[in-house]
Every structure is written in C-alpha cells, then in structure tokens.
C-alpha atoms as a PDB file:
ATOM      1  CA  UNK A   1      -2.086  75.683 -22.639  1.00  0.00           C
ATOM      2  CA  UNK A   2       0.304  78.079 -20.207  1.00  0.00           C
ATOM      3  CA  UNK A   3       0.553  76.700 -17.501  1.00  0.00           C
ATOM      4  CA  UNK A   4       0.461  79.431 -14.324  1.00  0.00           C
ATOM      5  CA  UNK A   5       4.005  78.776 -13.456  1.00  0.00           C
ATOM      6  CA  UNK A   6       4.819  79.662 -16.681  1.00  0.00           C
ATOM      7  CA  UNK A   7       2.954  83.209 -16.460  1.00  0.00           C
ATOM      8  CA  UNK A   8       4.835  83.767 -13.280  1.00  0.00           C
ATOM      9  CA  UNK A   9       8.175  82.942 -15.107  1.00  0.00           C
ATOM     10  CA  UNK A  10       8.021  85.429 -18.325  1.00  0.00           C
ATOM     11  CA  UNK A  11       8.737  88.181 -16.767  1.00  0.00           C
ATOM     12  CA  UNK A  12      12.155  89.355 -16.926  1.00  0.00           C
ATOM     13  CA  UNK A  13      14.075  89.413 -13.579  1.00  0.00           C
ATOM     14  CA  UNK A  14      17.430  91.521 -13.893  1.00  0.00           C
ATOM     15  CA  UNK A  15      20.238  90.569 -11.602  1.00  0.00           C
ATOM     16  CA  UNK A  16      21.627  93.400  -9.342  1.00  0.00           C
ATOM     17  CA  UNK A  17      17.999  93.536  -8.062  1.00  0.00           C
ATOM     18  CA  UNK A  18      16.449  93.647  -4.639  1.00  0.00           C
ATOM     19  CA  UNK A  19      13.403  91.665  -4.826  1.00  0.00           C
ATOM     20  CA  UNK A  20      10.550  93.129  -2.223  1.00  0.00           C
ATOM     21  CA  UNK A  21       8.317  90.032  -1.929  1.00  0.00           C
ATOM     22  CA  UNK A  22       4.915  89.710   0.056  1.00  0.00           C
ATOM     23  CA  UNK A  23       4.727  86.043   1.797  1.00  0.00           C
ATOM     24  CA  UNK A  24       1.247  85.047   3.894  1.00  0.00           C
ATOM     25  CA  UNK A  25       0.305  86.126   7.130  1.00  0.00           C
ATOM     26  CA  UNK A  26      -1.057  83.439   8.403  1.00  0.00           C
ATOM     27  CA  UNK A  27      -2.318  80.758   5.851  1.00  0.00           C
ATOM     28  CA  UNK A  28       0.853  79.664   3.805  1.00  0.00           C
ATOM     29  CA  UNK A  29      -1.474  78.853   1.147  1.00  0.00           C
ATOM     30  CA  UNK A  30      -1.711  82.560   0.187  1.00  0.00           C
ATOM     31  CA  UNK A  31       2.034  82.238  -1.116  1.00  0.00           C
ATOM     32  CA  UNK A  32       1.951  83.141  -4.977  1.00  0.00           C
ATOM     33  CA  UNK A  33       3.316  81.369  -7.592  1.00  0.00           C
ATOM     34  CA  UNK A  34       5.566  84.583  -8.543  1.00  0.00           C
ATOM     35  CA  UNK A  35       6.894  84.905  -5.118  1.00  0.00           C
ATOM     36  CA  UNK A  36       7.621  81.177  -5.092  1.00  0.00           C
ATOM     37  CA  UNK A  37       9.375  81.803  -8.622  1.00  0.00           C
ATOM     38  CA  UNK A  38      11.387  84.631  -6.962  1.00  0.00           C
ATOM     39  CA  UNK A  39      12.278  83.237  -3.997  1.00  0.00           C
ATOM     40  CA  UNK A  40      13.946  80.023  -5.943  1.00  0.00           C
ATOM     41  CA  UNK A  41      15.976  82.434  -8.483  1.00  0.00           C
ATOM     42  CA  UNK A  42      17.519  84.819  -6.398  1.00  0.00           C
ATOM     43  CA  UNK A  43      20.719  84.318  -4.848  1.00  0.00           C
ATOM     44  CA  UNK A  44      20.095  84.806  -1.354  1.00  0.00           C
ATOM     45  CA  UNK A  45      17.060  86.124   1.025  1.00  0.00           C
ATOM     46  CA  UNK A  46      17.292  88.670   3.875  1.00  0.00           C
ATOM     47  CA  UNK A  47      14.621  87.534   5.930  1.00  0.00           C
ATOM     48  CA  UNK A  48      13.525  89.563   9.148  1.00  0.00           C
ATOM     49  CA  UNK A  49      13.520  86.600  11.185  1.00  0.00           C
ATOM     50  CA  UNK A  50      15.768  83.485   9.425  1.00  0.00           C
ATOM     51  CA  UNK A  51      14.089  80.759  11.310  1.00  0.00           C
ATOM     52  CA  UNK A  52      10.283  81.300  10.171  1.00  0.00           C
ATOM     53  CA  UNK A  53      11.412  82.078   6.595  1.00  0.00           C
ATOM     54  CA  UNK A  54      13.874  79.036   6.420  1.00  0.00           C
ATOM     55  CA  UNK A  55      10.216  77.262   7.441  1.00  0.00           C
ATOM     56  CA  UNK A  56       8.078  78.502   4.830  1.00  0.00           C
ATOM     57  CA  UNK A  57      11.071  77.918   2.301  1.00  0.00           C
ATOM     58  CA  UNK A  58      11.475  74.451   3.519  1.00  0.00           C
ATOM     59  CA  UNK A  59       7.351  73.868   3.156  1.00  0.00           C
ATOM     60  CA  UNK A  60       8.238  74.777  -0.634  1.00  0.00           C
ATOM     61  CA  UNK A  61      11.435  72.874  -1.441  1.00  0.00           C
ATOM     62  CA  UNK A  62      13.520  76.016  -1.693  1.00  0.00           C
ATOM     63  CA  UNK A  63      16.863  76.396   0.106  1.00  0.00           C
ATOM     64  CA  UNK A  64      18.747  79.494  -0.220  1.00  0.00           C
ATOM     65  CA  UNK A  65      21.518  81.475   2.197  1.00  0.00           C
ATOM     66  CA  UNK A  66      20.056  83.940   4.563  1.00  0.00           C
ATOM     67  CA  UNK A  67      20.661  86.806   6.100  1.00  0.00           C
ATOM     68  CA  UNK A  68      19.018  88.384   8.838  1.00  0.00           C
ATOM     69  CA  UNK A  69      17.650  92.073   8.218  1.00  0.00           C
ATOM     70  CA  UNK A  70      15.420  92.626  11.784  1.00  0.00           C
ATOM     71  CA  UNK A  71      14.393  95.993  13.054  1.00  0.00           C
ATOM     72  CA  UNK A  72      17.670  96.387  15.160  1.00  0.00           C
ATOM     73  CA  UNK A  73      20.121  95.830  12.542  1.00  0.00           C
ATOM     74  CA  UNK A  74      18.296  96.827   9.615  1.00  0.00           C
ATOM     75  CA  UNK A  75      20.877  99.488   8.241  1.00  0.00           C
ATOM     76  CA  UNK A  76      24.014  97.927   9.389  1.00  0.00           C
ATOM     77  CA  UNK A  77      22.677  94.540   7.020  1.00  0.00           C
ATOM     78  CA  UNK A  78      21.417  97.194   4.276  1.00  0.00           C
ATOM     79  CA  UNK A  79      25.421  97.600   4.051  1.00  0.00           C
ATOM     80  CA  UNK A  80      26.090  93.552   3.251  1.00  0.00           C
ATOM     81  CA  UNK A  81      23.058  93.244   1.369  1.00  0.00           C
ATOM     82  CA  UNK A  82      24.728  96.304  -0.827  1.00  0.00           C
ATOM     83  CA  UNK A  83      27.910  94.256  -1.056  1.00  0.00           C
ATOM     84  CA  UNK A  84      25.877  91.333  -2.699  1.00  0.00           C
ATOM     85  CA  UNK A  85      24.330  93.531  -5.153  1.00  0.00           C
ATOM     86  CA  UNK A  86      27.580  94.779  -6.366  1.00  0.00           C
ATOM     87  CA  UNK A  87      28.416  91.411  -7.006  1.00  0.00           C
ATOM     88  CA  UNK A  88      26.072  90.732  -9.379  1.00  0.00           C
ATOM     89  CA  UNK A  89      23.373  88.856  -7.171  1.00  0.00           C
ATOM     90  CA  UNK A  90      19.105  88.807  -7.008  1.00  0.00           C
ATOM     91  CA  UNK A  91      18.188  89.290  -3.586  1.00  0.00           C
ATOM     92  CA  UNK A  92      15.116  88.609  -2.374  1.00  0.00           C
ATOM     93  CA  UNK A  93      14.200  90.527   1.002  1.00  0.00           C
ATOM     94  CA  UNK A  94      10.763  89.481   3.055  1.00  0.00           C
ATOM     95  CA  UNK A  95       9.483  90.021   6.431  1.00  0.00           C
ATOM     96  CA  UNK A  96       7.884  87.361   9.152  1.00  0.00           C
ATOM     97  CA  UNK A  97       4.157  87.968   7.443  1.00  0.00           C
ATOM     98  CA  UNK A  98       3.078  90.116   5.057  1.00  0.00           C
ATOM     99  CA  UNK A  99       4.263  92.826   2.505  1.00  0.00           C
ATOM    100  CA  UNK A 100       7.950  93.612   3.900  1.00  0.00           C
ATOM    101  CA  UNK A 101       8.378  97.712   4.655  1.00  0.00           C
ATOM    102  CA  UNK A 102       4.663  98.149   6.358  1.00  0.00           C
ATOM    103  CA  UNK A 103       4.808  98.187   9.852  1.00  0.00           C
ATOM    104  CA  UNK A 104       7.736  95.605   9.528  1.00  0.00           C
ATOM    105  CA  UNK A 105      11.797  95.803   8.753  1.00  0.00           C
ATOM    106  CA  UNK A 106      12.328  96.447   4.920  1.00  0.00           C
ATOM    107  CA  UNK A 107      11.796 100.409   4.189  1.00  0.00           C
ATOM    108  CA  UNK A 108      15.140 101.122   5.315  1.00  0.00           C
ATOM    109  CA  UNK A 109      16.741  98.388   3.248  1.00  0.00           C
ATOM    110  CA  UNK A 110      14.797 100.057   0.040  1.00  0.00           C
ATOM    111  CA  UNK A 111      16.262 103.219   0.997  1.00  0.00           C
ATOM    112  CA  UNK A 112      19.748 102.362   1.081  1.00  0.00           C
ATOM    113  CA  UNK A 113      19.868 100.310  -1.965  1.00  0.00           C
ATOM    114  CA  UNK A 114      17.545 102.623  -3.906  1.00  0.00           C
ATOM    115  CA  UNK A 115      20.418 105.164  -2.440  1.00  0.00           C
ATOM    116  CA  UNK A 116      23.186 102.879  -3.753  1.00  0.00           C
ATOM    117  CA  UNK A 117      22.068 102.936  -7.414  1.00  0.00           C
ATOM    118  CA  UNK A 118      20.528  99.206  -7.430  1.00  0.00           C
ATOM    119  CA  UNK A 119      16.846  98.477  -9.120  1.00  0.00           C
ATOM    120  CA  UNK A 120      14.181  97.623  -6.096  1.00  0.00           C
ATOM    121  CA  UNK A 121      11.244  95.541  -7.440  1.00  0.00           C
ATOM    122  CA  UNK A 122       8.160  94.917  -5.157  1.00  0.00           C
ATOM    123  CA  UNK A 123       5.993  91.667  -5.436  1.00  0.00           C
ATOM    124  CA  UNK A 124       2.057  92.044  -4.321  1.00  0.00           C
ATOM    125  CA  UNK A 125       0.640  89.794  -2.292  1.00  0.00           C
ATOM    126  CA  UNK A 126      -0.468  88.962   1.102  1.00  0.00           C
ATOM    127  CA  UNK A 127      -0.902  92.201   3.515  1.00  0.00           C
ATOM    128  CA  UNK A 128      -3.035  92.148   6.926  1.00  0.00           C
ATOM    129  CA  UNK A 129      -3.836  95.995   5.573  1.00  0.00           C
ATOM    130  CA  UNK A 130      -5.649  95.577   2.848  1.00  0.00           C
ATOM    131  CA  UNK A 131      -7.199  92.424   3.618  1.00  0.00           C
ATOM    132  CA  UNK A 132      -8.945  93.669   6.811  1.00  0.00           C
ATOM    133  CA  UNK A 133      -9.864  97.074   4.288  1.00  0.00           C
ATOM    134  CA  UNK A 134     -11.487  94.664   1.945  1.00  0.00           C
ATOM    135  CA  UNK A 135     -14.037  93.364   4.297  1.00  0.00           C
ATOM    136  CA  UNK A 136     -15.051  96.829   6.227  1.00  0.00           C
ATOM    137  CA  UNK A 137     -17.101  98.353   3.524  1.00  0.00           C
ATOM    138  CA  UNK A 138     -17.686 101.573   1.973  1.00  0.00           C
ATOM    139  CA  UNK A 139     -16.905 103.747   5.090  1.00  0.00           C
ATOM    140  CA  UNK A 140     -13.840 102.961   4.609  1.00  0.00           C
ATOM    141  CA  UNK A 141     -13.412 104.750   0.935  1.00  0.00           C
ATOM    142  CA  UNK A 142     -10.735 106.622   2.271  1.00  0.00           C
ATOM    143  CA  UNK A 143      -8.243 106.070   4.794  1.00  0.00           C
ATOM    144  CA  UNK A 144      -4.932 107.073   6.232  1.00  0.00           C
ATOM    145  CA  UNK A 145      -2.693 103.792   7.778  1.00  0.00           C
ATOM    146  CA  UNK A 146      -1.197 104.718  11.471  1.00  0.00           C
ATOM    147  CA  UNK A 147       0.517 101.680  12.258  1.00  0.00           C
ATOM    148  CA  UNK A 148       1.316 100.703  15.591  1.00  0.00           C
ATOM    149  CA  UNK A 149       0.367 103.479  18.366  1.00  0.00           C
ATOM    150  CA  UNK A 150       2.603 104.656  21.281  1.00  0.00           C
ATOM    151  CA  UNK A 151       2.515 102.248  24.216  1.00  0.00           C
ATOM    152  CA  UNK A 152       3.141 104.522  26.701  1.00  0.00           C
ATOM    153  CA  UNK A 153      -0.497 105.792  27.704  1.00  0.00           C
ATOM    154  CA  UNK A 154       0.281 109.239  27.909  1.00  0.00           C
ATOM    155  CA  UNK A 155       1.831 109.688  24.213  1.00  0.00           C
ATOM    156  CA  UNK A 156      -1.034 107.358  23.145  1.00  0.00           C
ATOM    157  CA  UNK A 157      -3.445 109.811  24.348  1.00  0.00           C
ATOM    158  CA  UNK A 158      -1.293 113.057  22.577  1.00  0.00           C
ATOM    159  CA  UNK A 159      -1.242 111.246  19.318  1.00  0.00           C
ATOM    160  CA  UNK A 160      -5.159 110.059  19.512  1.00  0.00           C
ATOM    161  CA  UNK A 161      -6.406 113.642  20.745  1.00  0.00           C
ATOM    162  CA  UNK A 162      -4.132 114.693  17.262  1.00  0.00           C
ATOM    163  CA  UNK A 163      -6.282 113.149  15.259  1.00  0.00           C
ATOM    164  CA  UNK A 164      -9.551 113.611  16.647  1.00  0.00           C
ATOM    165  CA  UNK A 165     -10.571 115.448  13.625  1.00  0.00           C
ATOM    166  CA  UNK A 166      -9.179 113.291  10.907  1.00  0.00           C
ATOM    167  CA  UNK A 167     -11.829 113.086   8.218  1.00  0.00           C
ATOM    168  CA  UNK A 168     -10.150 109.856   6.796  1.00  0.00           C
ATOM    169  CA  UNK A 169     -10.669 105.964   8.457  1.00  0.00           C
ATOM    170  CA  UNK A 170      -7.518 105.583  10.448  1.00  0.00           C
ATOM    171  CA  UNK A 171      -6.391 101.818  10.214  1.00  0.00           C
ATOM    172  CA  UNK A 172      -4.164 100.714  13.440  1.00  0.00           C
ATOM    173  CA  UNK A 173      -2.116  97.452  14.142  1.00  0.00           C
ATOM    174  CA  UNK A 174      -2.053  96.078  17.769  1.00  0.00           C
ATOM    175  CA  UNK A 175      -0.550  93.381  19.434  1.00  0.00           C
ATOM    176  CA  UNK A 176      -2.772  91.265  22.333  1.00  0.00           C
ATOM    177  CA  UNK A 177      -1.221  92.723  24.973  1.00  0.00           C
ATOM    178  CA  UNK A 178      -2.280  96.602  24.777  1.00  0.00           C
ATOM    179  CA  UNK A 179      -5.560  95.396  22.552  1.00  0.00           C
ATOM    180  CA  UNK A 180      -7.786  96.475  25.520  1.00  0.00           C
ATOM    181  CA  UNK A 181      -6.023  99.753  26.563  1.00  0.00           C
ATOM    182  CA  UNK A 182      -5.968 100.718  22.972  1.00  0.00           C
ATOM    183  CA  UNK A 183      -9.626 100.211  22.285  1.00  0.00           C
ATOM    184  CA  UNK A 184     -11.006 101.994  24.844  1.00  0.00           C
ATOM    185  CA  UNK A 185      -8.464 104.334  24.476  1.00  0.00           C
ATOM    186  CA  UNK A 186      -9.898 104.867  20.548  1.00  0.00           C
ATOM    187  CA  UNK A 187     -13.412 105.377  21.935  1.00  0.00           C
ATOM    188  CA  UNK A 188     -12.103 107.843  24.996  1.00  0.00           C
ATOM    189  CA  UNK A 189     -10.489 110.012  22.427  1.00  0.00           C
ATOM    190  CA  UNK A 190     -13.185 109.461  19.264  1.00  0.00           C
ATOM    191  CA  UNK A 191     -16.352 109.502  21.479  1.00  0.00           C
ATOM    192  CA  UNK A 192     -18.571 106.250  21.710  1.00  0.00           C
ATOM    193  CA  UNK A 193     -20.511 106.872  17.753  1.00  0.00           C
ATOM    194  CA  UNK A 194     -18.330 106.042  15.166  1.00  0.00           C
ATOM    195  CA  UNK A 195     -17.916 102.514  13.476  1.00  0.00           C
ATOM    196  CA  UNK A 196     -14.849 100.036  14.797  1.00  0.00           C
ATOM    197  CA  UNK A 197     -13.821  97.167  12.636  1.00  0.00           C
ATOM    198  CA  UNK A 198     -11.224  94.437  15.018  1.00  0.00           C
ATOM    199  CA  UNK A 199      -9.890  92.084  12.433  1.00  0.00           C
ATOM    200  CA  UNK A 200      -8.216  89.333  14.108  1.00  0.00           C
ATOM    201  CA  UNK A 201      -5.677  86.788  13.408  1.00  0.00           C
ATOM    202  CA  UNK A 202      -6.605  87.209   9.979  1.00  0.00           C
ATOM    203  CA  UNK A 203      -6.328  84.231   7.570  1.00  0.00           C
ATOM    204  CA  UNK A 204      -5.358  82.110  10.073  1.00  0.00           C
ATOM    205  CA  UNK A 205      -7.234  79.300  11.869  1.00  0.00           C
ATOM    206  CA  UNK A 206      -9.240  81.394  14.459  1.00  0.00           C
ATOM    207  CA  UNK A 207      -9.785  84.587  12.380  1.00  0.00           C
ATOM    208  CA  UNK A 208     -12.661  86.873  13.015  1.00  0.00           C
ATOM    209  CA  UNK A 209     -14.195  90.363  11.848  1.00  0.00           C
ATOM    210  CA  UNK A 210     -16.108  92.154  14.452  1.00  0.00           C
ATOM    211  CA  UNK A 211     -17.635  95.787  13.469  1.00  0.00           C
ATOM    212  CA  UNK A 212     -19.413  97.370  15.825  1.00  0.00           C
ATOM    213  CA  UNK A 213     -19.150 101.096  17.387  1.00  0.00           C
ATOM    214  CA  UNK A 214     -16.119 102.279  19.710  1.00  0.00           C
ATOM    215  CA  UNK A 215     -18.777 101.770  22.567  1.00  0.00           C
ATOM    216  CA  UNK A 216     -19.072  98.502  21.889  1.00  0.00           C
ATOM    217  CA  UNK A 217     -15.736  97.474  20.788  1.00  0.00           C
ATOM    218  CA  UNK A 218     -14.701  96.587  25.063  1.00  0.00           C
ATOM    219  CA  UNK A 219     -17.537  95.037  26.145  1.00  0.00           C
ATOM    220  CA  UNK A 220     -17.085  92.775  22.858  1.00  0.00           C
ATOM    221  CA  UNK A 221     -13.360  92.308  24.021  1.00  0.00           C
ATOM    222  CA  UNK A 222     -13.911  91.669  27.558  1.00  0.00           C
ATOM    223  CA  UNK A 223     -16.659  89.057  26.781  1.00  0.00           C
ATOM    224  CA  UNK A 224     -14.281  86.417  25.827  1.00  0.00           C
ATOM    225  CA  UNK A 225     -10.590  86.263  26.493  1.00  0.00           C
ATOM    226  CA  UNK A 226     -10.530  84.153  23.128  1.00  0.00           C
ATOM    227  CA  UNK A 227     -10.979  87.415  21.370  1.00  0.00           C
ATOM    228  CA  UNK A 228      -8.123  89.588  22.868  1.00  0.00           C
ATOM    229  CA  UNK A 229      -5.197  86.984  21.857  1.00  0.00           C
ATOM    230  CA  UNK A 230      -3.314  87.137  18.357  1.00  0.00           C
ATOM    231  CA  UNK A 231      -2.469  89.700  16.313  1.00  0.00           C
ATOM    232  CA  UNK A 232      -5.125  92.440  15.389  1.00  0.00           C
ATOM    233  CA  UNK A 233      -6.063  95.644  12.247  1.00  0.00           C
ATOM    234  CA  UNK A 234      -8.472  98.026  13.985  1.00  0.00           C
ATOM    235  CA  UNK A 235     -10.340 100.214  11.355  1.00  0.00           C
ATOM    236  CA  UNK A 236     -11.800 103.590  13.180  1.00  0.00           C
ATOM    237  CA  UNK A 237     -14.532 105.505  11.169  1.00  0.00           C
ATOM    238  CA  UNK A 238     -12.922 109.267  10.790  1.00  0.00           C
ATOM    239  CA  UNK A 239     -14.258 112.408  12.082  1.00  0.00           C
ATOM    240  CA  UNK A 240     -17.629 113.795   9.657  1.00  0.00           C
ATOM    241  CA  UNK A 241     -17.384 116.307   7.953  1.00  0.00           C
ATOM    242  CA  UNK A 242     -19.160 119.807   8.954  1.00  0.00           C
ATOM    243  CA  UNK A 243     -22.753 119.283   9.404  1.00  0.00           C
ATOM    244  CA  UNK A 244     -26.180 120.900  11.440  1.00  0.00           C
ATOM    245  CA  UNK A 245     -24.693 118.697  14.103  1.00  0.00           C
ATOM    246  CA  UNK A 246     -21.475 120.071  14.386  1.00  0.00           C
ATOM    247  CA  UNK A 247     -22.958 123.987  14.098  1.00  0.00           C
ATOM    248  CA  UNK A 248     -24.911 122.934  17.179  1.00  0.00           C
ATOM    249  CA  UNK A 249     -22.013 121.772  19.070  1.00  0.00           C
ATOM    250  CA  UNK A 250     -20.438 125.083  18.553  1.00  0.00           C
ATOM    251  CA  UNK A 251     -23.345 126.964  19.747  1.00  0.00           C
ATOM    252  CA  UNK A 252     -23.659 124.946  22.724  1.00  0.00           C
ATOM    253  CA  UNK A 253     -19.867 125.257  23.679  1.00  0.00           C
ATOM    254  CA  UNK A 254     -20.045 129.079  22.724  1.00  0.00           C
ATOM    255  CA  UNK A 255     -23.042 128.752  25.904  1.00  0.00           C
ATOM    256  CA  UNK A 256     -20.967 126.977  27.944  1.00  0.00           C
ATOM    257  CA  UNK A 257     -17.580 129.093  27.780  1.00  0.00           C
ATOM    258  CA  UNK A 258     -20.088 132.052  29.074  1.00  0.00           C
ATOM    259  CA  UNK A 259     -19.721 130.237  32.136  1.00  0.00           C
ATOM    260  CA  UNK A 260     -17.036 127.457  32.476  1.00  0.00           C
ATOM    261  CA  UNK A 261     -13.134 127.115  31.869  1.00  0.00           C
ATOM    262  CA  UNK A 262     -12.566 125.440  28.049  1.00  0.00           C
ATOM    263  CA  UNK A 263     -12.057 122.286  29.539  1.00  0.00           C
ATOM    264  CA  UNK A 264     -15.571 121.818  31.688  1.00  0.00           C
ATOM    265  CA  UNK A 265     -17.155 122.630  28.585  1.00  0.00           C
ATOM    266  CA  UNK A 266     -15.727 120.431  26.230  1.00  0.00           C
ATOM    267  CA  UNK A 267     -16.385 117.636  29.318  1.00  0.00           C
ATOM    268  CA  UNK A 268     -20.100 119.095  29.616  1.00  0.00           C
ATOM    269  CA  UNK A 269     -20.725 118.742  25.641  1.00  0.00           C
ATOM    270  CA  UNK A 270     -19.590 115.710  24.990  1.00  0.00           C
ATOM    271  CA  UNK A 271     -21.762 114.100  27.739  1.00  0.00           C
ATOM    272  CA  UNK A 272     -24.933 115.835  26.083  1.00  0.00           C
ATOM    273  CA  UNK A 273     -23.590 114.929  22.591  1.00  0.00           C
ATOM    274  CA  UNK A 274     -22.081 111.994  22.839  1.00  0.00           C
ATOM    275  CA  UNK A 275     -19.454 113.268  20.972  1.00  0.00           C
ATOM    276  CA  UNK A 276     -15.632 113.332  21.113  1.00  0.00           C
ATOM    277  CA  UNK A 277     -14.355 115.405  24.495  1.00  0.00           C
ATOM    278  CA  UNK A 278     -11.003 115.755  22.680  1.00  0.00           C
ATOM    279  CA  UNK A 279     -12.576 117.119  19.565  1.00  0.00           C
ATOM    280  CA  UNK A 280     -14.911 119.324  21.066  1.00  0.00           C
ATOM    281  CA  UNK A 281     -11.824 120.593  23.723  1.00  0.00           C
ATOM    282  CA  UNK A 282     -10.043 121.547  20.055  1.00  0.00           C
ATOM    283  CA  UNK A 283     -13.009 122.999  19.052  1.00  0.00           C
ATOM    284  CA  UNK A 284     -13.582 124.766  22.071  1.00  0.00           C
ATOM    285  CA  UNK A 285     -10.021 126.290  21.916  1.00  0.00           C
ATOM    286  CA  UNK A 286     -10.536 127.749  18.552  1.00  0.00           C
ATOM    287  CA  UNK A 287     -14.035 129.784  19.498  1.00  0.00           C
ATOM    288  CA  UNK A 288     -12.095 130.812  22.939  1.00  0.00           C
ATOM    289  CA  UNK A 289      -9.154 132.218  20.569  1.00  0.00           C
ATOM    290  CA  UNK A 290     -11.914 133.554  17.778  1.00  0.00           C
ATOM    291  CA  UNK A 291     -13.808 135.595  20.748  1.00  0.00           C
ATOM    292  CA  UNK A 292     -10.010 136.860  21.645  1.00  0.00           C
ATOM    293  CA  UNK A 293     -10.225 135.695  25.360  1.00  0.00           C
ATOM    294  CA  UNK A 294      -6.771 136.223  27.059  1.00  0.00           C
ATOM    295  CA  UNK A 295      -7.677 132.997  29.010  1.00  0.00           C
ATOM    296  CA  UNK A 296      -7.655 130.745  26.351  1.00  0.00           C
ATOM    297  CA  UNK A 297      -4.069 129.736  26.293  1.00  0.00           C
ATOM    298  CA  UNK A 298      -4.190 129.732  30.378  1.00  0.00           C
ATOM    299  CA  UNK A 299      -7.116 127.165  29.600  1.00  0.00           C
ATOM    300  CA  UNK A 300      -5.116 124.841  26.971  1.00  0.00           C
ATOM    301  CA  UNK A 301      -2.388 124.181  29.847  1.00  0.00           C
END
C-alpha cells in the first residue's frame, strides 16, 4: 500500500523553482505532508520572519539556510533570491502563518521571479481566509477579500463609506488593537442589519466564531476583554440587492430633500430605516443630481 508520503513525493519538482508553500496558522498540526516534502528538498527557504520558521522547521527535523524576505525588504531580497535561482536551486518561500502573498510578504517575490523567467509553484494549505469562509455559511456565496483596513480613522471611514453598496461579503483582517474601532466602525458605515462573522485566533488554542449582526458585534466585544486579543477575519454581509425596501428608501429621501440639505436626510432615513447613513447619503446624492439641483455638489462637500 502507498504510503501518504509517498503520494506527496511523485510529483515532479523542477529545480530553478520558487516553491510558494502554505504552513499553519496556528496549530502546527495543519502542516501537510507535501509542504513538509518541499520544505526538506529545496535548497534554501525565504521565510518572512527566520526565527518562527527556523521553529516550525526544527519541530520537523528539517534544517535548511534562510533568508529573510519581510515586508520592508521584500524586493531588495526578490534580487538574491533571483541569484539562487540562476544557480540552479529550489527555493521554498513561506510567510509567519498561512498561504504566503495574502495579506503577508510573498506577492512581490512572485512578481519578480515570475518577471525573471523562473517557474513559481504554489502549495495549498492552511489560510485564516478560507477557513473562517468555511464556517460562515451560505451568505457568504460570494465575496470580495479587503485585507487589512486603513488605521487612520478618517481614511477608514473614506474606504468603508466606498463600499457601502458592495453587493459581495467583504472579508477583513484585524489585529487586537484597532478590533473595537474597526467594528463599530463596520456597523457606523453598513448600518446595524446585516450579518458579522469575528473569527478569532483561529485554529489555535482559544479560537472562537461569533456571528451575530454589526449591532451586536461591540457589545459582544466589550463583554469580555478575552475576546478582543489575538488575531481576527471579520466577514460583513454585503449590501442587498434592489428590493420594495430600497424603492421606499428612495421615496422617503426624495420627501426629505423637499425640505432638508442631502446630508440631514440621509441622517433622518437611516434612523427610520435602520439602514446605512453612508449608503443612503450616496443614494441621496444621485436623486439630488437626477432632479438636476445645482445644490447637490454644494451638499456632497
């Protein structure tokens, strides 16, 4: 019988290669037996951070040189990486957690070498993404991956109001520090309704899923300080699509520009709707623009 080393090991792996492999994000059980079969036939690893990966080697009985490809040096090591693969070497190149190139330092490494004329070969396997996606559910059919959002609050705010009618889930990373800023910034931009998944720590020893509406996503937060530490997914439900709800929002801000500026209606209807103030303000601008009122770029500023 094959064993499932063996599996892992028929496949052909061509020097000159950069090797893209997934390691866990939390739970170094995850590892797979092809990324362990990788990592001990390449040449050499550029890790994002050489410490943790010389760790996770060590846990496996693989030693191998390093070199470090972070997000401050990432093209500059592209450049030595390069040199290697001229040279004849495998290189393997992996991030702290994760699938290298998603929210971490590796996409600008594939670029260059892709750019260079050398074969890049990705290996699946553990991603934060997809594994808090595979527990939200079917709201989640489609969805569009933001990353991390601006700190600042300001740009935060521009970049949230921007998508206030996304019809897609938007899926977020966030680090414990801005986790309660950026939650109730979700439901100040998307209105109180729609669903919020917080995955937390995931596969590691105090993981948890919590779904829930953006209303409830800060009083959740704030009712243990447990819950706002480690490193956090948050899945937002998108925008619906066109519906008798959204014709009556229209006809009640079409009633409400009779008499106030664009931006006291959109506050006014989404207190009586509970929906979102920055979607109705963008709706709001259109039918000002539609009715041809000379006020309604005076009212955007």
């Amino acid at each position: 019988m094959t064993s499932l080393l063996e599996l892992a090991e028929t496949q052909h792996y061509p020097a000159a290669t950069l090797y893209v492999v997934a390691t866990p994000i939390g739970n170094t059980a995850d590892i797979t037996l092809r990324a362990l079969h990788v990592l001990g036939l390449v040449d050499r690893i550029a890790a994002e951070d050489t410490r943790n990966t010389g760790q996770l080697l060590a846990r496996y009985g693989i030693s191998k040189p390093l070199v470090a490809v972070h997000e401050h040096n990432e093209r500059e090591a592209a450049l030595r990486v390069i040199e290697h693969l001229r040279a004849g070497e495998r290189v393997a190149c992996v991030s702290d957690a994760g699938t290298p190139g998603i929210s971490d330092p590796g996409a600008k490494l594939v670029d260059a070498v892709r750019a260079a004329g050398f074969q890049v070969v990705p290996l699946p396997g553990a991603s934060a993404l997809a594994t808090a996606l595979s527990a939200a559910g079917d709201w989640v059919a489609t969805f569009t991956f933001l990353g991390f959002l601006p700190s600042r609050t300001k740009q935060r705010a521009a970049a949230l109001q921007a998508l206030g009618a996304h019809a897609h889930a938007m899926v977020f990373y966030e680090a414990p520090h801005r986790i309660v800023d950026t939650v109730q910034a979700l439901a100040d931009a998307f209105g109180p309704t729609r669903r919020l998944l917080i995955a937390r720590e995931l596969t590691k020893l105090h993981e948890s899923l919590w779904c829930g509406t953006l209303a409830e996503g800060p009083a959740w937060l704030a009712a243990d300080a447990n819950r706002q530490r480690g490193e956090f997914v948050l899945t937002v439900e998108g925008a619906s699509a066109q519906s008798p709800g959204d014709a009556d929002h229209d006809a009640l801000l079409r009633m409400l520009l009779e008499e106030v500026p664009v931006k006291g209606a959109a506050k006014i209807a989404a207190a009586l709707t509970g929906a979102s103030r920055n979607a109705l303000y963008a709706r709001a601008l259109e039918l000002k623009n539609e009715g041809g009122d000379e006020d309604a770029e005076e009212d955007a500023n």
